[in-house]
Every structure is written in structure tokens, then in C-alpha cells.
Protein backbone atom coordinates (compact mmCIF):
# COMPACT_ATOMS: atom_id res chain seq x y z
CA UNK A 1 138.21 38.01 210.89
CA UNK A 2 140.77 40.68 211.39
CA UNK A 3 144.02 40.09 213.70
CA UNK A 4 143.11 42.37 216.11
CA UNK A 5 139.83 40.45 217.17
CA UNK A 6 141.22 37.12 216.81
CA UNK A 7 143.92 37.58 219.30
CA UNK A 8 141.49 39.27 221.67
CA UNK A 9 138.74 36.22 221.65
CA UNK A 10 141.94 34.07 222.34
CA UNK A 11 143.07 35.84 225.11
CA UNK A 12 146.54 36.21 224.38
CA UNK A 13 149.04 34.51 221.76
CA UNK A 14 150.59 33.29 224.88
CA UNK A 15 147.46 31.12 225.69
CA UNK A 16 147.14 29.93 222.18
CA UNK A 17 150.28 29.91 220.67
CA UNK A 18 148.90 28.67 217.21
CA UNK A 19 146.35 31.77 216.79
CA UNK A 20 148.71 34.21 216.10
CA UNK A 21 149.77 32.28 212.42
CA UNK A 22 145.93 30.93 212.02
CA UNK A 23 145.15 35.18 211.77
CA UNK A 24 147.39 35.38 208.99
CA UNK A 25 145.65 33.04 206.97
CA UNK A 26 141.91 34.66 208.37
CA UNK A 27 140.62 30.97 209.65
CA UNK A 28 138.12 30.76 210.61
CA UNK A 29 136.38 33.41 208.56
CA UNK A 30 133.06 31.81 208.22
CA UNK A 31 130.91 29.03 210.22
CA UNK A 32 132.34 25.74 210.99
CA UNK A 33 129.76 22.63 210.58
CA UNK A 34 130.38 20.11 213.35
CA UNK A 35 128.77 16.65 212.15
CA UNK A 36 127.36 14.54 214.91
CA UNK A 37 126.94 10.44 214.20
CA UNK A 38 124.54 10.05 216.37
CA UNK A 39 120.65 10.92 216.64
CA UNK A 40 119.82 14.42 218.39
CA UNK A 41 118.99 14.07 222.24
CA UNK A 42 121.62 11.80 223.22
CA UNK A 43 124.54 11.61 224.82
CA UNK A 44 126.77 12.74 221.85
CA UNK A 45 124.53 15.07 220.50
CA UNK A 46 124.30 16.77 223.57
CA UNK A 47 128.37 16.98 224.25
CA UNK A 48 128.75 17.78 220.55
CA UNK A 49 126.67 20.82 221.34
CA UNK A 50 128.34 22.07 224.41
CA UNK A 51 132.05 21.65 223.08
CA UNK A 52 130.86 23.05 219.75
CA UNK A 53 129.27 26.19 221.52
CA UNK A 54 132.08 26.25 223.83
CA UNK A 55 135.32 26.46 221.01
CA UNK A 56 132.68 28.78 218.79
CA UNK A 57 132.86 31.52 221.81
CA UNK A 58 136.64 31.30 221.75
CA UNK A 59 136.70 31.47 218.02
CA UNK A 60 133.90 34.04 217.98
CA UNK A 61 132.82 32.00 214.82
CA UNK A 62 128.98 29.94 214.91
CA UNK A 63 130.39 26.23 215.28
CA UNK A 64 126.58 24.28 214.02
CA UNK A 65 126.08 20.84 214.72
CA UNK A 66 124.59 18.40 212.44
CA UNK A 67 123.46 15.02 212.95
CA UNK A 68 124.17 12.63 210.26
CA UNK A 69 122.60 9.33 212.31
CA UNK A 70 122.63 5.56 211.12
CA UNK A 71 124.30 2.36 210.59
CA UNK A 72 126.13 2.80 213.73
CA UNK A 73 127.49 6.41 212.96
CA UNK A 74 128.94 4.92 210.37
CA UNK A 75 127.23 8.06 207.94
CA UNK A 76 128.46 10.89 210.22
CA UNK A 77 132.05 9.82 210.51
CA UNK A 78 132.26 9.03 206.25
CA UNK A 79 130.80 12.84 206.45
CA UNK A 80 133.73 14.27 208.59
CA UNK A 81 136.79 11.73 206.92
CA UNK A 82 135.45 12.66 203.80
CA UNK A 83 135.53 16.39 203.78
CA UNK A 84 137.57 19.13 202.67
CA UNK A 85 140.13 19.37 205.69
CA UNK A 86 140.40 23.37 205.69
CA UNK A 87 139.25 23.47 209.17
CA UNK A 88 135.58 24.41 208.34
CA UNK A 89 134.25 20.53 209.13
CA UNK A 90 134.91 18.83 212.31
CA UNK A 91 133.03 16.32 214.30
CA UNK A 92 132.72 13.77 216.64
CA UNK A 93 134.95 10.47 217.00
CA UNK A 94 133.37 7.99 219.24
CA UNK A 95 134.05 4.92 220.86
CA UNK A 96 131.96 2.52 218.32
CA UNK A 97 132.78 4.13 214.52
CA UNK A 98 136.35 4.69 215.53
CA UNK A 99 137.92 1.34 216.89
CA UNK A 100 134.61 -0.98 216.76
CA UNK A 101 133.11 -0.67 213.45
CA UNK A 102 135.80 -1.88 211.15
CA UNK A 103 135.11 -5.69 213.14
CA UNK A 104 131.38 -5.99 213.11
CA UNK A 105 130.74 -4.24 209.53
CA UNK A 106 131.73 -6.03 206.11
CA UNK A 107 132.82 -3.07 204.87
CA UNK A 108 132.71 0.66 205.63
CA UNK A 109 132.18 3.77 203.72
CA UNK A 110 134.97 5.11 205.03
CA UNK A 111 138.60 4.40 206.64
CA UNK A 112 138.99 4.67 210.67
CA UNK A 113 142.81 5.46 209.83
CA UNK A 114 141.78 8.20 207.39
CA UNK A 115 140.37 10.46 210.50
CA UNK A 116 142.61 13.18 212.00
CA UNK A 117 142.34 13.34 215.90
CA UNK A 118 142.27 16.27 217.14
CA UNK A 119 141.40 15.77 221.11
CA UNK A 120 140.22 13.37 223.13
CA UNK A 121 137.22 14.83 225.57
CA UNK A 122 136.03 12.41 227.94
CA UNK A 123 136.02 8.78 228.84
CA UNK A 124 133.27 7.09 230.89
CA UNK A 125 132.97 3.88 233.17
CA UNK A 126 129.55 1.78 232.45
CA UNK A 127 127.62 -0.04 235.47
CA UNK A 128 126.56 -3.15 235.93
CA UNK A 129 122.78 -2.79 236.78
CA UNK A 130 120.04 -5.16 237.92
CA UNK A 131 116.57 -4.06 238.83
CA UNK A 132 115.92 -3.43 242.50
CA UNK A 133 114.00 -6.46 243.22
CA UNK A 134 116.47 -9.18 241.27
CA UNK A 135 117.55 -11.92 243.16
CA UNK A 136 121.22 -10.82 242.35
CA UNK A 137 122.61 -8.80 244.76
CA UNK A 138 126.21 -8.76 243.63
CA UNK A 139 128.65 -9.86 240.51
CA UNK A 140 129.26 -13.22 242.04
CA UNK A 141 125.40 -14.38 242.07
CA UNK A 142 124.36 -13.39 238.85
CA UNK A 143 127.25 -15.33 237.69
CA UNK A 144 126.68 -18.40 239.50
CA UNK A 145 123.44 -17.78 238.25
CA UNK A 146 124.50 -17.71 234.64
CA UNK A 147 126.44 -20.78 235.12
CA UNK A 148 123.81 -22.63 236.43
CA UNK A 149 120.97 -21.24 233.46
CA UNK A 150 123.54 -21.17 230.30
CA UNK A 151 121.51 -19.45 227.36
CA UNK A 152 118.80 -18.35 229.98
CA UNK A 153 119.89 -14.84 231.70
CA UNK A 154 120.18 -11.75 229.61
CA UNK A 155 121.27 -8.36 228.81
CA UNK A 156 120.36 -5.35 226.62
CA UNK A 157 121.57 -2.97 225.06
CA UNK A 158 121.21 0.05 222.79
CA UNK A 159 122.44 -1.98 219.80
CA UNK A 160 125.16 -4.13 218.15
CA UNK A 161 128.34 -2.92 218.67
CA UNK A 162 127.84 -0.10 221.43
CA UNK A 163 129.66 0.03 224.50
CA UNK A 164 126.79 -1.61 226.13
CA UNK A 165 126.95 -4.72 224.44
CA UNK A 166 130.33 -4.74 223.71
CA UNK A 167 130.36 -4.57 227.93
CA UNK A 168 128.13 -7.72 228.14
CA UNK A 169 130.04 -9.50 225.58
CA UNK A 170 133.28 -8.91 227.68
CA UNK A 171 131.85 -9.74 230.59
CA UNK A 172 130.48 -12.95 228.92
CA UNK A 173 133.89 -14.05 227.88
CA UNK A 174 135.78 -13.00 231.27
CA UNK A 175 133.00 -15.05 233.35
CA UNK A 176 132.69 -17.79 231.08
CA UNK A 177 128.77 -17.37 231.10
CA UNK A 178 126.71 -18.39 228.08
CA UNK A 179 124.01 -15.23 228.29
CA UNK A 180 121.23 -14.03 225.62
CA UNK A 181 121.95 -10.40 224.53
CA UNK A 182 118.78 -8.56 223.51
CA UNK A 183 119.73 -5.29 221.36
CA UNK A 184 117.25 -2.17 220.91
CA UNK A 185 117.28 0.64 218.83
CA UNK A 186 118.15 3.21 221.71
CA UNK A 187 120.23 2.95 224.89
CA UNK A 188 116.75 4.02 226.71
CA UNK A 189 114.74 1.35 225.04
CA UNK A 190 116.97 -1.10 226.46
CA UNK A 191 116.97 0.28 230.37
CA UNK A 192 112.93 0.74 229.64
CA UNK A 193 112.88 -3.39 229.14
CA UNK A 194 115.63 -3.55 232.16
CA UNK A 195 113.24 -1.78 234.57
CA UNK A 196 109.99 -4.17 232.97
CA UNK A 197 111.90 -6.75 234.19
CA UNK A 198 111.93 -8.60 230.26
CA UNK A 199 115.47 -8.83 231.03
CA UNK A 200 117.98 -9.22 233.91
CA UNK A 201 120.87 -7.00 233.41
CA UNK A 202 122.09 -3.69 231.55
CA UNK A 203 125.70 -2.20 231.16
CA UNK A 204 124.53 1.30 231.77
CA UNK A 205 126.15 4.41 231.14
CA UNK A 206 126.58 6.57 234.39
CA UNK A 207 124.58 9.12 233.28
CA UNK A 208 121.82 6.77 232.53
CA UNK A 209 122.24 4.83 235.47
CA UNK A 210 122.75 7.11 238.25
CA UNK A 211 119.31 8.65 238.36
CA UNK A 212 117.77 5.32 238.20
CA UNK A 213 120.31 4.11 241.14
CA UNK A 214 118.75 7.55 243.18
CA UNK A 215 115.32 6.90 242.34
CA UNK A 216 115.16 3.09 243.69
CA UNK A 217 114.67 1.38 240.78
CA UNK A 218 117.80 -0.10 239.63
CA UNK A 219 120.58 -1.22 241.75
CA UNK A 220 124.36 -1.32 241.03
CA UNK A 221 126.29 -4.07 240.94
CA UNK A 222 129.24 -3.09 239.85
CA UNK A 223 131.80 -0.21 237.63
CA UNK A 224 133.64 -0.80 234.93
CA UNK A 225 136.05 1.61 235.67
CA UNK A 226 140.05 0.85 237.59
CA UNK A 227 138.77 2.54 240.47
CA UNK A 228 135.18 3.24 242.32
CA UNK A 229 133.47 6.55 240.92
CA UNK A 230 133.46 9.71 243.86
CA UNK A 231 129.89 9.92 242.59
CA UNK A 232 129.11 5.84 243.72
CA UNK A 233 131.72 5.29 245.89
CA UNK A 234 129.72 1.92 247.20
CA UNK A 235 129.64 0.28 244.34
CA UNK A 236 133.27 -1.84 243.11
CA UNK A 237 134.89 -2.28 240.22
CA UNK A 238 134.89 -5.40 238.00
CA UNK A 239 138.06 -6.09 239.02
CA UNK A 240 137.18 -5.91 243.18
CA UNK A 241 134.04 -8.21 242.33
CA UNK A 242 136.51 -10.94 240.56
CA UNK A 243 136.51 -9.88 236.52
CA UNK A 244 139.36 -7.08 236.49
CA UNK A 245 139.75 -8.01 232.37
CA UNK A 246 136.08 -6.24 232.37
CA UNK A 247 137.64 -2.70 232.07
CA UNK A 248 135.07 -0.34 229.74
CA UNK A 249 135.70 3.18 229.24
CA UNK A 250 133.28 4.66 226.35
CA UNK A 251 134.66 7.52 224.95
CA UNK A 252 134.31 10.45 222.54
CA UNK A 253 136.71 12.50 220.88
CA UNK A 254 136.81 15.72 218.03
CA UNK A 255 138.36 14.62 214.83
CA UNK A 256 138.89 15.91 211.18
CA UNK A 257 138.85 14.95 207.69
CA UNK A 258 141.81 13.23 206.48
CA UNK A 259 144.99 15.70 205.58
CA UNK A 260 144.17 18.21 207.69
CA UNK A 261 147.74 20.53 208.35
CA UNK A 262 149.88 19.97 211.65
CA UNK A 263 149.54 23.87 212.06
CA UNK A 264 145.57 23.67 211.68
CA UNK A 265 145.34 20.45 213.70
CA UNK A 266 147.15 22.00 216.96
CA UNK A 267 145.25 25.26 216.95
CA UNK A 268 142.20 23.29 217.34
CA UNK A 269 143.61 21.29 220.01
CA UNK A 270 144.83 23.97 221.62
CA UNK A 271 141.02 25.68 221.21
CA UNK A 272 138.96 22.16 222.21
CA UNK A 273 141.52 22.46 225.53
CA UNK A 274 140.82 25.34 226.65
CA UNK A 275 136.88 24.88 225.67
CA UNK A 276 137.29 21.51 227.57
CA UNK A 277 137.95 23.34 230.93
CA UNK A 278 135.19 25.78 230.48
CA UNK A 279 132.42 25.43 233.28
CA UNK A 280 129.77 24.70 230.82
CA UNK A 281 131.78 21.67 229.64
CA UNK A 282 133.43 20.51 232.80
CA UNK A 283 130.78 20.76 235.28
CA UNK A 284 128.31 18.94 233.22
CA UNK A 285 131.09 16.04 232.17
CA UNK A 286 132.03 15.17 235.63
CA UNK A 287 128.54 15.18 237.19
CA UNK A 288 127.79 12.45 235.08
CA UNK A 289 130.85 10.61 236.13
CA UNK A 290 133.27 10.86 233.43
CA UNK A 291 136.70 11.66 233.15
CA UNK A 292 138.05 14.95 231.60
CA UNK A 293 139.81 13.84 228.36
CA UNK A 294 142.46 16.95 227.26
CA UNK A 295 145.72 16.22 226.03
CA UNK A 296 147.48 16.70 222.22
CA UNK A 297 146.29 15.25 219.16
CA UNK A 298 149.37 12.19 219.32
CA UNK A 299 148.08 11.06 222.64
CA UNK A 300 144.34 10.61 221.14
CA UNK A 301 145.71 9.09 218.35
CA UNK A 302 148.47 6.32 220.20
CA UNK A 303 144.55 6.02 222.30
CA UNK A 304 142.70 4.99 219.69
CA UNK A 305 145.10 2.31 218.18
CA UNK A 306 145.10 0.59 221.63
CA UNK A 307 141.44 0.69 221.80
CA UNK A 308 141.40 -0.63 218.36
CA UNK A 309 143.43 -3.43 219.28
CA UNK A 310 141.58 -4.07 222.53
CA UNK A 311 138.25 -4.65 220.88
CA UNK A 312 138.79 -5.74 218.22
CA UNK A 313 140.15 -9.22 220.30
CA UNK A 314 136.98 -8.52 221.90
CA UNK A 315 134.72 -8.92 218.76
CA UNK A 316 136.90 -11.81 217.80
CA UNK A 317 136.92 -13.78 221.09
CA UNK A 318 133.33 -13.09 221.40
CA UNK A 319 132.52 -14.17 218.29
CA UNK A 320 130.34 -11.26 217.60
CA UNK A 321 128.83 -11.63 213.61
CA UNK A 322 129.51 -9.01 211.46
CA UNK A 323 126.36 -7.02 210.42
């Protein structure tokens, strides 16, 4: 791609400093693959796409996602560590393969460590949801209700290790409830067996739970977020309905291979920034009640450490089998 273009799909080398050197050495100068974890259709396919499409207009280059699913994105993220780091593979980091993984698996194909952050892009509270006709019309009651069953009440969720069981297995501990946790394949499998009433209680994504909220047939309990969402401002926190160690933010981030360059690593950053606050990205992130992400790649990386740490305790305290 010649200079002259470059600059002008950048806007100006004063917007993004790092273009003006990435010219020079003609990157990118051919489609970049962007390797998704996760199955097409949800949540991170979907954000994959619109941050992909987004940073491709800036770049003028085709950014293509490809989904790599399985064994807890375990695949896709071996696929992205594992590549040549010249800039022409990137992907997405999430929540699970980044600081979960490395406590429930035996052993992993590749190293969490080994990943390059790039930019953190959102974060996301989960709700505490109960059909509309449960008994339990608020944190307190299903946990006195928990007490007073041990082994009997339950929750799903889209699978070992998610943010939705993870959630549960928190809120287990914190409470000092003895509940059954009923994994699925899918996130919507488990809210499908939430709303058939074969079990009592989901950790639900906004964005999953919010149109169910609307539509009658689910009811809030609670947010695992610090403070109530604008979008649900009637519905408290953990920490307002007694639990405030129940704090859940799932999260996704882009990420390299391991070694890419400093120089390489901060254009990007500097490109997934300005393709965060694009209204095709930002519009669609905060309707669905997440926070805008944003920041440089040391901040997503001092991030994931903590939330390394964090659940890793979790797993442990919990008890949570490897798989």
C-alpha cells in the first residue's frame, strides 16, 4: 500500500502517530485473518466482526474473521499465540481462554502468557435472573431458599468454565449455598431450560437477558456490576443485595501471537482505538450494557494478570474439577 494512501485512510499522522513508520515497511499490504474462539452467531463472533470490519476501513485492508471453535476456545487462541506475529493474524482474547482456562484444563495447547495484548474492548456485568413466576423475588430469598434445600436449587449455564458458571460458582461460595449447576452446550440452551422452568436461576449476560427482562418472561434479581446499569437502573448490584465479593465483568479483548514488535503492537492499538469509538462499534456495545474498553496494550495486559489471579482463587475455592 503506498504512503500516500496509508496516511490518508488514517486521517493524519497526527491521529495515528505509529502509521507514518508502519508505511515504510508497507504493513499491511495484504488481508489480515482475525481468528475467532468461539462458534459463529454469538456474542464474540459477532464483536469480532464489527471491530474487524471497523479497523479494516481504517486500514483500507479486508480484516476476515475465522472461527476456530472448541474445547473452550482453547483451538482459536493456540491459532492466534501460535502464529507468525507480522501483524497479518490477530484475534480475539476473551474472558475464559485468557485467565480461566489454565485452572480447569490439565493442560493447554498453548501458553496464556505467550499472547500479546493489544486492547481491551469491552467489559460486561451478568444478571442474576429467575423466571417471572419463581417464588424468589429478590437475592435474599433465593438464598434463604438455598440454605434451607442444600443440593436442591440450581443454575445453568453455557458450559464449564464460562462467565456464567464461573458467576454461580462465586455466588455459591460468597452465600455459602450448596446449589446444583447444570452446564449446556450454548449460553441459549441454558436460558431455553431457565424459561422451562427445569431450573431456577441463570447468570445471564445483558444482552441475553434484557430482552427477556422486556418481554415478561424473566425477572432480574440482581447485577453483577459496582454500580446499577443506566439500561436497568431498578435492578441492584450484588453488593446492594448483600454479596459485594460477587463482582463479574466478562470481557473480550484483541491480542497477537507471541513476539509481536512494540512498534507493530501500538499501531494496532492505536487502530482498534479509534475503531472502538466508531458508531458501528460503540452504539451496538453500550446498548447491550457494556462498558467501552480502550486504553494501551500495558493496561490490558496489568488487566488480565489481575483477572488471572481473581479466578483462578475462584476455581480453587470453588473447587471446580479440571476437565
Amino acid at each position: 500500500m503506498k504512503r500516500r494512501s496509508l496516511l490518508q485512510a488514517a486521517g493524519s499522522a497526527a491521529v495515528i502517530p505509529g502509521f507514518a513508520l508502519a508505511a515504510d515497511n508497507k504493513y499491511p499490504s495484504k488481508p489480515i485473518s482475525f481468528i475467532v474462539g468461539y462458534a459463529a452467531g454469538g456474542n464474540a463472533d459477532q464483536r469480532s466482526r464489527q471491530i474487524a470490519k471497523a479497523m479494516g476501513d481504517i486500514l483500507k485492508t479486508p480484516i476476515i474473521v475465522d472461527n476456530k471453535p472448541g474445547a473452550g476456545a482453547n483451538i482459536g487462541t493456540a491459532a492466534i499465540v501460535k502464529a507468525t506475529p507480522d501483524g497479518y493474524t490477530l484475534g480475539m482474547g476473551n474472558f475464559a481462554p485468557l485467565s480461566v482456562n489454565q485452572s480447569l484444563f490439565k493442560t493447554l495447547p498453548y501458553n496464556p502468557l505467550d499472547a500479546t495484548p493489544i486492547m481491551l474492548i469491552e467489559r460486561g456485568p451478568l444478571m442474576l435472573m429467575v423466571k417471572t413466576d419463581s417464588p424468589y423475588k429478590s437475592v435474599k430469598e433465593l438464598v434463604a431458599a438455598a440454605k434451607a434445600k442444600p443440593g436442591k436449587l440450581s443454575y445453568s449455564s453455557g458450559g464449564i468454565g464460562g462467565s456464567h458458571h464461573l458467576s454461580g460458582a462465586l455466588f455459591e461460595h460468597t452465600a455459602s449455598v450448596d446449589m446444583i449447576h447444570a452446564p449446556y452446550k450454548s449460553g441459549s440452551a441454558a436460558a431455553n431450560d431457565l424459561l422451562g422452568g427445569q431450573v431456577d436461576t441463570m447468570f445471564m449476560q445483558m444482552y441475553e437477558a434484557m430482552p427477556m427482562a422486556k418481554a415478561g418472561k424473566l425477572r432480574p434479581l440482581a447485577i453483577t456490576s459496582t454500580k446499577r446499569s443506566a439500561l436497568q437502573p431498578d435492578v441492584p448490584t450484588m453488593a446492594e443485595a448483600g454479596y459485594p465479593g460477587v463482582e463479574v465483568m466478562n470481557w473480550q479483548g484483541l491480542i497477537g501471537p507471541k513476539g509481536m514488535s512494540p512498534q507493530l503492537v501500538k499501531q494496532l492499538n492505536e487502530v482498534a482505538n479509534r475503531a472502538l469509538q466508531s458508531t458501528s462499534v460503540k452504539d451496538v456495545l453500550q446498548a447491550q450494557g457494556n462498558e467501552l474498553g480502550g486504553g494501551t496494550p500495558e493496561q490490558f495486559a496489568a488487566f488480565i494478570k489481575t483477572e488471572t489471579v481473581k479466578w483462578t482463587k475462584v476455581v480453587k475455592d470453588a473447587k471446580i474439577d479440571p476437565e
